[in-house]
Protein backbone atom coordinates (compact mmCIF):
# COMPACT_ATOMS: atom_id res chain seq x y z
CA UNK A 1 -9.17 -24.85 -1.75
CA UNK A 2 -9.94 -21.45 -3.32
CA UNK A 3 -8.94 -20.98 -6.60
CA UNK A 4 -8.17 -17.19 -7.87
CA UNK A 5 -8.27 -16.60 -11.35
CA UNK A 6 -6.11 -13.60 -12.48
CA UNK A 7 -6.63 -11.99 -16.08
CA UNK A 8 -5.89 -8.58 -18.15
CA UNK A 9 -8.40 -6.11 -17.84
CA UNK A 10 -9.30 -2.48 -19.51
CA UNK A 11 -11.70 0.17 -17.78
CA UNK A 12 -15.19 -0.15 -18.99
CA UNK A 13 -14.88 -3.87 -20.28
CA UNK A 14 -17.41 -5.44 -18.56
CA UNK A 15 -16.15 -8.61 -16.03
CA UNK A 16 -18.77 -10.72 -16.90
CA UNK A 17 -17.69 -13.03 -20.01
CA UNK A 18 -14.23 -13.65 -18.44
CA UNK A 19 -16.95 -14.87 -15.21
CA UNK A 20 -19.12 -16.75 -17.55
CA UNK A 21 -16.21 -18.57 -18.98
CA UNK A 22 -14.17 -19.39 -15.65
CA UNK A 23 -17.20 -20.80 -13.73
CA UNK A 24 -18.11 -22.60 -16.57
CA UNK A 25 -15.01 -24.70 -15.62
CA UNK A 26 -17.10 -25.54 -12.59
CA UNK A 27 -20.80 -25.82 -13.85
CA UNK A 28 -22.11 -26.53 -17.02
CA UNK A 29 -22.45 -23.27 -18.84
CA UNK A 30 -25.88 -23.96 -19.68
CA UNK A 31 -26.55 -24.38 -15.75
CA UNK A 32 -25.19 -20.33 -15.08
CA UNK A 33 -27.51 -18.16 -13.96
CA UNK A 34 -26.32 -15.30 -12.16
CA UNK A 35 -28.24 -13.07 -9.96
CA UNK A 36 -28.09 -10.03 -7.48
CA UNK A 37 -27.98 -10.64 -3.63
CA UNK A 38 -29.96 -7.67 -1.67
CA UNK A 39 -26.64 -5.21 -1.72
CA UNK A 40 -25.84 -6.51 -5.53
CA UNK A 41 -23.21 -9.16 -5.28
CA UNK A 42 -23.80 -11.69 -7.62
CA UNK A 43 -24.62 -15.16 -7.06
CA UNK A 44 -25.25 -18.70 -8.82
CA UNK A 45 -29.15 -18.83 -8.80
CA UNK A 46 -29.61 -22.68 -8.53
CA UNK A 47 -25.45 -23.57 -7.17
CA UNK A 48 -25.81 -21.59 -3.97
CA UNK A 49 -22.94 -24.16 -2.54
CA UNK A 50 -20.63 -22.33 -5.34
CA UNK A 51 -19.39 -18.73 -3.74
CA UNK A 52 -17.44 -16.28 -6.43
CA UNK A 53 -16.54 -12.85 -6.42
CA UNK A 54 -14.69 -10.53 -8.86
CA UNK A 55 -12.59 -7.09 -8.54
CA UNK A 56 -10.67 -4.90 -11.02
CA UNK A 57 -8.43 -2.30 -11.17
CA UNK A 58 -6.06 -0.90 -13.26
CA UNK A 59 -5.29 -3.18 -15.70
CA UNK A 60 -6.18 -6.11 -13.96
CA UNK A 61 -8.73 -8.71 -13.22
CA UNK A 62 -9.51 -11.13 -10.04
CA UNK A 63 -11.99 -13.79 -9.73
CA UNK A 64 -11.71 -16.48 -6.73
CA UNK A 65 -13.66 -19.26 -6.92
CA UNK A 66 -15.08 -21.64 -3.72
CA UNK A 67 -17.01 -24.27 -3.02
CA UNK A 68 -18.89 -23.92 0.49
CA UNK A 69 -17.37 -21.58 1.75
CA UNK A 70 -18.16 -17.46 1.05
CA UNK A 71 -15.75 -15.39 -0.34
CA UNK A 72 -14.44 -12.01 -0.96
CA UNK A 73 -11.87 -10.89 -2.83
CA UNK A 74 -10.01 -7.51 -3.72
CA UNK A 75 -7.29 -5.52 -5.93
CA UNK A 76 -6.03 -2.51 -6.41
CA UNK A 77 -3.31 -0.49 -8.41
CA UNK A 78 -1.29 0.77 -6.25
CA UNK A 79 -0.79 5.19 -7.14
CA UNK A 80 0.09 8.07 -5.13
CA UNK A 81 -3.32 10.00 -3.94
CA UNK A 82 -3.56 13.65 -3.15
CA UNK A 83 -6.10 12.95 -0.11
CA UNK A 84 -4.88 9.51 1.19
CA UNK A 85 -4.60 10.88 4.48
CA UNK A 86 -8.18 12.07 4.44
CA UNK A 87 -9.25 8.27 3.29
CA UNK A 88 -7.48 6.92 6.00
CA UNK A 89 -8.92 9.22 8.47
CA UNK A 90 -12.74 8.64 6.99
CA UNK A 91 -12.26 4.39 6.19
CA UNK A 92 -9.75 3.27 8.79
CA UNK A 93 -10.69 2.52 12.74
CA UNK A 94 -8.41 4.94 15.22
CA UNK A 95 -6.03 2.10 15.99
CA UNK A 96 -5.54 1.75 12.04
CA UNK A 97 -5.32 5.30 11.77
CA UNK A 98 -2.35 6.00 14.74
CA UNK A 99 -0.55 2.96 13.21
CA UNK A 100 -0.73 4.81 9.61
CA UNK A 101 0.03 8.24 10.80
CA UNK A 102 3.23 6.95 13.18
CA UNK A 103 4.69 5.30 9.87
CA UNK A 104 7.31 6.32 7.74
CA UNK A 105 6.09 8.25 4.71
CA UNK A 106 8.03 5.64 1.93
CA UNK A 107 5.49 2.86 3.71
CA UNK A 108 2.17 4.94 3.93
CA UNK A 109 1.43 4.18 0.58
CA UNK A 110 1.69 0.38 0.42
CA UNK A 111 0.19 -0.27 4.16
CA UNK A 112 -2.61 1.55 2.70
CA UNK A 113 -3.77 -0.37 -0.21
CA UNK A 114 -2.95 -3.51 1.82
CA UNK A 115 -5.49 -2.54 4.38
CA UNK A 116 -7.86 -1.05 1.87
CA UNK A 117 -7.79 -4.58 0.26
CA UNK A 118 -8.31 -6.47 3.25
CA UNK A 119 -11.18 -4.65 4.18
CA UNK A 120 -12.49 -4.26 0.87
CA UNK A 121 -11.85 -8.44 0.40
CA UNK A 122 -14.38 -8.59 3.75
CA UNK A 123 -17.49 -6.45 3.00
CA UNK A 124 -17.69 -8.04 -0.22
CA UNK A 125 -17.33 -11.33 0.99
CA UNK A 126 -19.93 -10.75 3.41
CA UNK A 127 -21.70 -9.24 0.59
CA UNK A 128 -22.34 -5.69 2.12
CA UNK A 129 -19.75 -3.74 -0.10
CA UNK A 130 -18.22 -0.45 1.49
CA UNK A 131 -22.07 0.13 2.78
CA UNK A 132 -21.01 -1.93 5.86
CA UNK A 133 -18.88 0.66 7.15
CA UNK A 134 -14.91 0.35 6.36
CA UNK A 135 -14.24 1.90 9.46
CA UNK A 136 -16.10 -0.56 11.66
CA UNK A 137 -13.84 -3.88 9.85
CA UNK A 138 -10.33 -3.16 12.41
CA UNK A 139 -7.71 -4.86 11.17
CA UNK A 140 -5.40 -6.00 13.80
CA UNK A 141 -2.23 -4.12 13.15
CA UNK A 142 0.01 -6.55 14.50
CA UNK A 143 -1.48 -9.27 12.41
CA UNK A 144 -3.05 -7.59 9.72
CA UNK A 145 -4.19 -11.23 8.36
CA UNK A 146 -7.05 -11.23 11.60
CA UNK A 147 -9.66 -8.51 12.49
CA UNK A 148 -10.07 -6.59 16.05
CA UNK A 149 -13.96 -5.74 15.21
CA UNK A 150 -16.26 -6.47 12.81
CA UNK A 151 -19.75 -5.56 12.30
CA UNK A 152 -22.13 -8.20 13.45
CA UNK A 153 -19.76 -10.15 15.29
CA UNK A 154 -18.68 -11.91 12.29
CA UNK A 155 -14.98 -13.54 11.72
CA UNK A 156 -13.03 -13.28 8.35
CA UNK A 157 -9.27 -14.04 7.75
CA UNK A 158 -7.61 -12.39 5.49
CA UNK A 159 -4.29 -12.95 3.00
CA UNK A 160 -2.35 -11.18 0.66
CA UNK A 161 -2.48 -12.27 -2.84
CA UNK A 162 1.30 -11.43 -4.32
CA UNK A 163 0.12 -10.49 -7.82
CA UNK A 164 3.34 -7.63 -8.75
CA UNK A 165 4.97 -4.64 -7.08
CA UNK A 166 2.44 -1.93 -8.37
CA UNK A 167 -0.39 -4.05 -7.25
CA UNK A 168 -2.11 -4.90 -3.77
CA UNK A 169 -4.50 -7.69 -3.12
CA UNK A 170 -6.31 -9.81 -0.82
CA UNK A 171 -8.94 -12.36 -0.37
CA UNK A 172 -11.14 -12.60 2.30
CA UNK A 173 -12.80 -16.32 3.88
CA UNK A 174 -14.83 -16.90 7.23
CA UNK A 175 -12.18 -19.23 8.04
CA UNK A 176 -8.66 -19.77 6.92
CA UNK A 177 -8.56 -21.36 3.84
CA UNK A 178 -5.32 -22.41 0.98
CA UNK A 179 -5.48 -20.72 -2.42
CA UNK A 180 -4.37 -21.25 -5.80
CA UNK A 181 -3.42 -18.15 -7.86
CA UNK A 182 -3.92 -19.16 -11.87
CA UNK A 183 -3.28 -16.84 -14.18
CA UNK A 184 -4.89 -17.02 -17.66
């Protein structure tokens, strides 16, 4: 089980004490020492059985939560942008891209953000970031919950998170795993 903490968040407030004070629910806070994996995702120094991971946007905040099992997870406010188009044609593999460009324009904008957040949820589970290449993680269209390709051979599952209309998430596990959403 995978719990996902949900909070309120403002630009520039750093993510950290919210962190702190979740996984401290988990370990003894005295026990929490964070550190940097080679790319810079953060890990417990002496609980490398625990696996977190953190994203922001808007006015929101996500933090999921595992034990033995890695983890990535991913939001973002969903707004109109100028060059989505170009984004899609830079970060998405051509079978993503045809399937974007042959839908309807009132759906562009949320299949977007839910494929952003998918792959997003991956490469930071995997602990690469958007370094890994966006374009090599293909979602399969059809079931956007399982990937064509992925760098390395690897094998993630994705789901949706259903946080609120002007919001798109997802989290991101090597296998397919239950969730608990709890908002504080």
């Amino acid at each position: 089980m995978i719990d996902i903490w949900q909070s309120d968040w403002q630009p520039k407030q750093s993510s950290e004490p919210f962190l702190r004070q979740v996984l401290a629910r988990y370990i003894p806070e005295n026990d929490l020492v964070l550190e940097r994996g080679e790319f810079g995702k953060p890990t417990l120094r002496d609980f490398p059985e625990w696996h977190f991971n953190v994203s922001h946007s808007g006015e929101k905040m996500l933090l999921a939560i595992s034990y033995e099992m890695p983890v990535g997870i991913d939001i973002e406010h969903i707004k109109p942008r100028r060059s989505l188009a170009d984004l899609v044609k830079k970060c998405f593999a051509p079978s993503e891209q045809t399937y974007w460009f042959d839908l309807p324009e009132n759906e562009k904008l949320v299949v977007f953000y839910d494929f952003w957040t998918r792959k997003e949820a991956v490469v930071k589970g995997i602990g690469r970031g958007i370094a890994l290449g966006l374009n090599r993680c293909e979602i399969d269209v059809n079931q956007p919950n399982h990937f064509l390709n992925l760098p390395n051979n690897e094998n993630w599952f994705t789901q949706k998170i259903d946080i609120s209309a002007d919001y798109c998430a997802a989290i991101a596990t090597p296998q397919i795993a239950d969730f608990q959403l709890k908002i504080r």
